[in-house]
N, C-alpha and C. Protein backbone atom coordinates (compact mmCIF):
# COMPACT_ATOMS: atom_id res chain seq x y z
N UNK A 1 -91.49 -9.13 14.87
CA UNK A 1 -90.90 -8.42 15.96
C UNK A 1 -90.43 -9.38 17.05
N UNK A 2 -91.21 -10.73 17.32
CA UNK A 2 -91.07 -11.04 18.04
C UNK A 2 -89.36 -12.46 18.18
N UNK A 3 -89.67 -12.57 16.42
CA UNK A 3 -88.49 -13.41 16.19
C UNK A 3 -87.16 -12.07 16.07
N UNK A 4 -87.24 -11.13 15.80
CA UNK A 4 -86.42 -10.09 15.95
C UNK A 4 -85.65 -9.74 17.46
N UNK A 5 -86.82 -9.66 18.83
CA UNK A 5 -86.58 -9.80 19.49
C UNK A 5 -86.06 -11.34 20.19
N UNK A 6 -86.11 -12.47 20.00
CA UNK A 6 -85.67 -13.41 20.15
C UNK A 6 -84.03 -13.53 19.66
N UNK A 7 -83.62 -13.29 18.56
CA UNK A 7 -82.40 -13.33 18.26
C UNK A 7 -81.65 -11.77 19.24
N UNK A 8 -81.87 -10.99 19.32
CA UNK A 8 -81.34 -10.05 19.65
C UNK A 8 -81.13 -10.34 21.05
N UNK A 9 -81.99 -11.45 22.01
CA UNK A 9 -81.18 -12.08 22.94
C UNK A 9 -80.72 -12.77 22.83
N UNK A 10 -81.04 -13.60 22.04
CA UNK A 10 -79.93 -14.58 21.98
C UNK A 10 -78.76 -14.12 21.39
N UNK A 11 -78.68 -13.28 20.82
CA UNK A 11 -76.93 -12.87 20.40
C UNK A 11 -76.66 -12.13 21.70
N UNK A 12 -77.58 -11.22 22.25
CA UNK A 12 -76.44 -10.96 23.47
C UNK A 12 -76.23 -11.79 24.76
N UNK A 13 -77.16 -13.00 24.64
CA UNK A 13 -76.91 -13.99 25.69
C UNK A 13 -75.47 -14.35 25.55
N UNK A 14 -75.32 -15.01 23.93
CA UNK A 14 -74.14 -15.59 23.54
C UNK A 14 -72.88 -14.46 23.33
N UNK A 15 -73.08 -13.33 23.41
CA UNK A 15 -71.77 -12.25 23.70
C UNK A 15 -71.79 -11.81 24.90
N UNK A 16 -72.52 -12.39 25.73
CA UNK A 16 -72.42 -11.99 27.16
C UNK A 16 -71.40 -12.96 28.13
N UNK A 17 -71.90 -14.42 27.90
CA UNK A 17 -71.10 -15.57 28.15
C UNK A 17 -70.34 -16.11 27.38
N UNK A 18 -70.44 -15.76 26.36
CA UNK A 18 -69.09 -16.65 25.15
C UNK A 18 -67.69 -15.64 25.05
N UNK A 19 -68.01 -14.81 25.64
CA UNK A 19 -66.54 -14.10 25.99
C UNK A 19 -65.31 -13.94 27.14
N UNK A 20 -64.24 -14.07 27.18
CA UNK A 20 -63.50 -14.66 28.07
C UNK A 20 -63.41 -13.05 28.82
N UNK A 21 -63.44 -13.09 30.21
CA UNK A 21 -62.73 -11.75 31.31
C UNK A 21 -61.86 -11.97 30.97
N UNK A 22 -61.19 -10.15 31.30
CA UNK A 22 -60.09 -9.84 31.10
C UNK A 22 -59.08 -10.77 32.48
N UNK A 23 -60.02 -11.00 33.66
CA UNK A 23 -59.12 -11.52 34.36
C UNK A 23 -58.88 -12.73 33.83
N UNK A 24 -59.91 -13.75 33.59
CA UNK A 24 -58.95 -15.02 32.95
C UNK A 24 -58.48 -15.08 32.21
N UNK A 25 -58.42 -14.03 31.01
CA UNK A 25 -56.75 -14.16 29.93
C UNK A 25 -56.12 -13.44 30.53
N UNK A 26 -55.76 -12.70 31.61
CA UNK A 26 -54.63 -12.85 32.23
C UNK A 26 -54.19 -13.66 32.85
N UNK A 27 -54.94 -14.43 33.48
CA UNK A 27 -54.59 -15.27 34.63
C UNK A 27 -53.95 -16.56 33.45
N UNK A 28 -54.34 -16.37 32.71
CA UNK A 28 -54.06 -18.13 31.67
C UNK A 28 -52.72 -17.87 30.66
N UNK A 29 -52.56 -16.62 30.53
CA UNK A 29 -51.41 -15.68 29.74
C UNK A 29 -50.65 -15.80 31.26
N UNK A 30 -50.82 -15.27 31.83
CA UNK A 30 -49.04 -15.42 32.61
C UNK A 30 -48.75 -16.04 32.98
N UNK A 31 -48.45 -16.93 33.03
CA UNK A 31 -47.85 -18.27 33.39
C UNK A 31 -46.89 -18.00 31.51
N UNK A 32 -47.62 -18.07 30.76
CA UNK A 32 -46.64 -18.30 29.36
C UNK A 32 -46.21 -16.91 29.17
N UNK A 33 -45.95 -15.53 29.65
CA UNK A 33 -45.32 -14.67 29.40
C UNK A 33 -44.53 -15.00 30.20
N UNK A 34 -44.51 -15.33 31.94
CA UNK A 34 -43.31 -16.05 32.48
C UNK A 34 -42.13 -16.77 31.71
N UNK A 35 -42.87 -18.21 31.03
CA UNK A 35 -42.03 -19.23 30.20
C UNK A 35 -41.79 -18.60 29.25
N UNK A 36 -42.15 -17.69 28.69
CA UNK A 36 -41.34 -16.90 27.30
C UNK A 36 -40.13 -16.12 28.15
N UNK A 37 -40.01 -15.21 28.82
CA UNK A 37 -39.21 -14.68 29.53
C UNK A 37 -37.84 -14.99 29.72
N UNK A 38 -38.76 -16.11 30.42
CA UNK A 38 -37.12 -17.17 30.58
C UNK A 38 -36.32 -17.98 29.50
N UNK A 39 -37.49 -18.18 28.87
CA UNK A 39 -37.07 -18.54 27.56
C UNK A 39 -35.77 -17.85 26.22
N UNK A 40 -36.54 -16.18 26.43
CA UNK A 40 -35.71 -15.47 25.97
C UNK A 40 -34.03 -15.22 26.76
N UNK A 41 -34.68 -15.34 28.10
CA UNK A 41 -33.32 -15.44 28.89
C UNK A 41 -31.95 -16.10 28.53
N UNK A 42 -32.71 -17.83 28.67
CA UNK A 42 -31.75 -18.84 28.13
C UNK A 42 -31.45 -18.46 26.50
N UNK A 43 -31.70 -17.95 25.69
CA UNK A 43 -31.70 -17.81 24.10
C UNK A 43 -30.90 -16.60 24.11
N UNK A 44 -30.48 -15.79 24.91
CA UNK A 44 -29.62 -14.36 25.38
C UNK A 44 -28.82 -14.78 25.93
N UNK A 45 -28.62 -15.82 26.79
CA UNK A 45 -27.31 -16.52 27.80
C UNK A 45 -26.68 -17.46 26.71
N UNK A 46 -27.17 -18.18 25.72
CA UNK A 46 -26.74 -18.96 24.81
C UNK A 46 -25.85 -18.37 23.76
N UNK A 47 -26.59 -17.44 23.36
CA UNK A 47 -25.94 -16.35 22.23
C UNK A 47 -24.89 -15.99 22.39
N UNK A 48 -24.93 -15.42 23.97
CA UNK A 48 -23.80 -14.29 24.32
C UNK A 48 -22.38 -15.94 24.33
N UNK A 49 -22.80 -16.75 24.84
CA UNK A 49 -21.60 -17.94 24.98
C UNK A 49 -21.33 -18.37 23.18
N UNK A 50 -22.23 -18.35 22.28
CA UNK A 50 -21.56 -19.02 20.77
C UNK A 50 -20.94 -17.48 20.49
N UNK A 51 -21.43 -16.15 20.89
CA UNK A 51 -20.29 -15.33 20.38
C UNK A 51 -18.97 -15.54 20.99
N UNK A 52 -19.06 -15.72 22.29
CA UNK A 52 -17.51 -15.67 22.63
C UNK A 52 -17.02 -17.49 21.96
N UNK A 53 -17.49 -18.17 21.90
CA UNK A 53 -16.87 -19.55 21.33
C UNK A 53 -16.57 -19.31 19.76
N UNK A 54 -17.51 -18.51 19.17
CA UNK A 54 -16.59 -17.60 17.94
C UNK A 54 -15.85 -17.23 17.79
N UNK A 55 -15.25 -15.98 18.96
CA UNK A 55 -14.51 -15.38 19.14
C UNK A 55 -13.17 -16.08 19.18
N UNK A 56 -12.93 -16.94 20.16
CA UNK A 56 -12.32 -18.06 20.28
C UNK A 56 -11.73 -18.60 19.46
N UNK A 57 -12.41 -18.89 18.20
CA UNK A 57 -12.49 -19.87 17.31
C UNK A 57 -11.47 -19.22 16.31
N UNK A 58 -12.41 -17.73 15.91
CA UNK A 58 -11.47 -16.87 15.12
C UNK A 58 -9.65 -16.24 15.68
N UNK A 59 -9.65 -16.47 16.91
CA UNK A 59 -8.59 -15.89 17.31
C UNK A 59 -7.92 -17.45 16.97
N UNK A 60 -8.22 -18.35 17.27
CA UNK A 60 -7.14 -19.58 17.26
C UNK A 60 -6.76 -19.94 15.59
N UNK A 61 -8.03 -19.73 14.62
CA UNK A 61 -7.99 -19.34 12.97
C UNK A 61 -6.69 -18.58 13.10
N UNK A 62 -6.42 -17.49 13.53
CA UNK A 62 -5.53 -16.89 13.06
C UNK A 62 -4.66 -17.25 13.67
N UNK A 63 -4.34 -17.68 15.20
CA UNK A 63 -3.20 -18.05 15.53
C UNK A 63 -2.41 -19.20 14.43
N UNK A 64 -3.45 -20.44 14.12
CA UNK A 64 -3.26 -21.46 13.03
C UNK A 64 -2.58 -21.24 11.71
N UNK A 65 -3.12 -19.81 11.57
CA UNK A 65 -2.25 -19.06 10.13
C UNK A 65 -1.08 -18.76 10.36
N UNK A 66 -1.25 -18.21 11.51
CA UNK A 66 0.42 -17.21 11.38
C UNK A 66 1.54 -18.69 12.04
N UNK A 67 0.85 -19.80 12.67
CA UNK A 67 1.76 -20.47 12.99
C UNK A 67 2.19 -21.49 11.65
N UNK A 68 1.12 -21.68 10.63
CA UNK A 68 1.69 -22.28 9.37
C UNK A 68 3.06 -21.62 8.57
N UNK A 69 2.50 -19.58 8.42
CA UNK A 69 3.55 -19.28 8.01
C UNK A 69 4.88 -19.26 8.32
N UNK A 70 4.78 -19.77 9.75
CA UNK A 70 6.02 -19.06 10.20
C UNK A 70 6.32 -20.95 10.26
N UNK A 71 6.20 -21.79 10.00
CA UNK A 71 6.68 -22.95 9.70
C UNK A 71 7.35 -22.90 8.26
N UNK A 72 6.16 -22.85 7.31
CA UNK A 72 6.66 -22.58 5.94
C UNK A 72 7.75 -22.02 6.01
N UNK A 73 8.35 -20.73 6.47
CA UNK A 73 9.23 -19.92 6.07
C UNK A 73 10.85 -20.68 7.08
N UNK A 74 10.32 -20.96 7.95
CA UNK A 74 11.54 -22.01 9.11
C UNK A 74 11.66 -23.41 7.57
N UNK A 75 10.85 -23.89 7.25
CA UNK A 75 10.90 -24.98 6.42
C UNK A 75 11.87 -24.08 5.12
N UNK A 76 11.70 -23.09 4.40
CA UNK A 76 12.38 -22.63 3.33
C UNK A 76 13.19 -22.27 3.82
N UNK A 77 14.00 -21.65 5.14
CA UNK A 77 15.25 -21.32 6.09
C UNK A 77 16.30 -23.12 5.49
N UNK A 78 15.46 -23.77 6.33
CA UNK A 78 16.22 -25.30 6.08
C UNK A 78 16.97 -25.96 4.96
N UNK A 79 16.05 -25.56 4.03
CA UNK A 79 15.75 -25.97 2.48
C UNK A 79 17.31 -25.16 1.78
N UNK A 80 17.30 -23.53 2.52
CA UNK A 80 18.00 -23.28 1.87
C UNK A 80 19.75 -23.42 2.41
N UNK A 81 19.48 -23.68 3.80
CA UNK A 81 20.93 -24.01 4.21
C UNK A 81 21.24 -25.41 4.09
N UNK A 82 20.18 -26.40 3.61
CA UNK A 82 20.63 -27.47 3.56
C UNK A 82 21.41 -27.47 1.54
N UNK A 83 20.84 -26.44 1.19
CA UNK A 83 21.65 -26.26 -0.22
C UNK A 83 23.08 -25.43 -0.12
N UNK A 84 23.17 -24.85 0.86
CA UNK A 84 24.42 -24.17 1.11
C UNK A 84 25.04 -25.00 1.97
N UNK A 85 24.95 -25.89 2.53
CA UNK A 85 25.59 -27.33 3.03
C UNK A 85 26.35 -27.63 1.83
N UNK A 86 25.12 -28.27 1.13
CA UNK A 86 25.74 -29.32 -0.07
C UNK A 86 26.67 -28.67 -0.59
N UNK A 87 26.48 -26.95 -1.21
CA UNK A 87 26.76 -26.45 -1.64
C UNK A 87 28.63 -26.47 -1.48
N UNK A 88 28.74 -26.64 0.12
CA UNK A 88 30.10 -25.95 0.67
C UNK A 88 30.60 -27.37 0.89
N UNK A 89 30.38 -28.04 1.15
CA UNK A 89 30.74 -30.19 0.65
C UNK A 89 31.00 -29.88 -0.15
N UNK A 90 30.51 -29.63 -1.13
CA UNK A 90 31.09 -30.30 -2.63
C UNK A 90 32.51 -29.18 -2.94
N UNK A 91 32.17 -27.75 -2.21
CA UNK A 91 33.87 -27.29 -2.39
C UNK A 91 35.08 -27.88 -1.84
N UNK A 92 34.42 -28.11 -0.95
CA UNK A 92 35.21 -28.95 0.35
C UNK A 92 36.05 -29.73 0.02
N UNK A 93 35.19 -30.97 -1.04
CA UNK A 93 35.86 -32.64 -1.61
C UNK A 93 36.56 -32.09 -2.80
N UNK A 94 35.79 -30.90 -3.58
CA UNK A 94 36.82 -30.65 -4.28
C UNK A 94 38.40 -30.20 -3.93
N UNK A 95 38.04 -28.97 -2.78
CA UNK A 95 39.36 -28.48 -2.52
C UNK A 95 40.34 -29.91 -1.87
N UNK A 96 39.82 -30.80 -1.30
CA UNK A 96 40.45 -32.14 -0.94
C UNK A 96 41.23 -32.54 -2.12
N UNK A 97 40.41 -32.79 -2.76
CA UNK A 97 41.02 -33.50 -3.86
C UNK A 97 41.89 -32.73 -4.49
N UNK A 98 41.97 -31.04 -4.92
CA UNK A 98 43.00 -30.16 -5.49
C UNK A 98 44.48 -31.09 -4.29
N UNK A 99 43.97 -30.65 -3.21
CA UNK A 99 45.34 -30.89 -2.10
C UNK A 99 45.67 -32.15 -2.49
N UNK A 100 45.19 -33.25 -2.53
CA UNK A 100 45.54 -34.59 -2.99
C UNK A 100 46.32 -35.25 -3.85
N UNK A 101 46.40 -33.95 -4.85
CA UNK A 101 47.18 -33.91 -5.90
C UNK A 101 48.17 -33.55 -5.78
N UNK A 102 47.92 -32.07 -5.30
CA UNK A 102 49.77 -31.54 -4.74
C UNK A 102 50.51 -32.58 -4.38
């Protein structure tokens, strides 16, 4: 009984003092729910700036497209009046040369 009673204080000695107040895990917790806070803050202010630098990114993607096509198609414009050039030269030297003869 008596070693019965011996442990039974001593376990509630040691759950009496080996347990932290509620005031000091608060007091030791906020300070780091603060720094999380802000933390999340900056990680919400960051986000919101790589979406719009996305945004950005994708709008200039497409500006980049439509300004290739519309090169390509100015480039096949060229391509093809520089064949209707040649094209109208070479009637040209011919019709010269018909007259040349006359």
């Amino acid at each position: 009984m008596k070693k019965l009673l011996t442990v039974m204080v001593a376990a509630m000695f040691i759950f009496a003092f080996g347990c932290a107040s509620k005031d000091y895990v608060k007091q030791e917790i906020d300070p780091l729910v603060d720094r999380i806070g802000k933390l999340e803050s900056k990680v919400n202010n960051l986000e919101s700036k790589v979406n719009a630098l996305d945004k950005k990114i994708d709008d200039c993607c497409t500006k980049a497209d439509d300004a290739a096509k519309r090169a390509e198609a100015a480039a096949q414009r060229a391509e093809d009046a520089a064949k209707r050039a040649e094209a109208a030269s070479q009637k040209a030297g011919k019709a010269f040369e018909l007259q040349q003869k006359k």
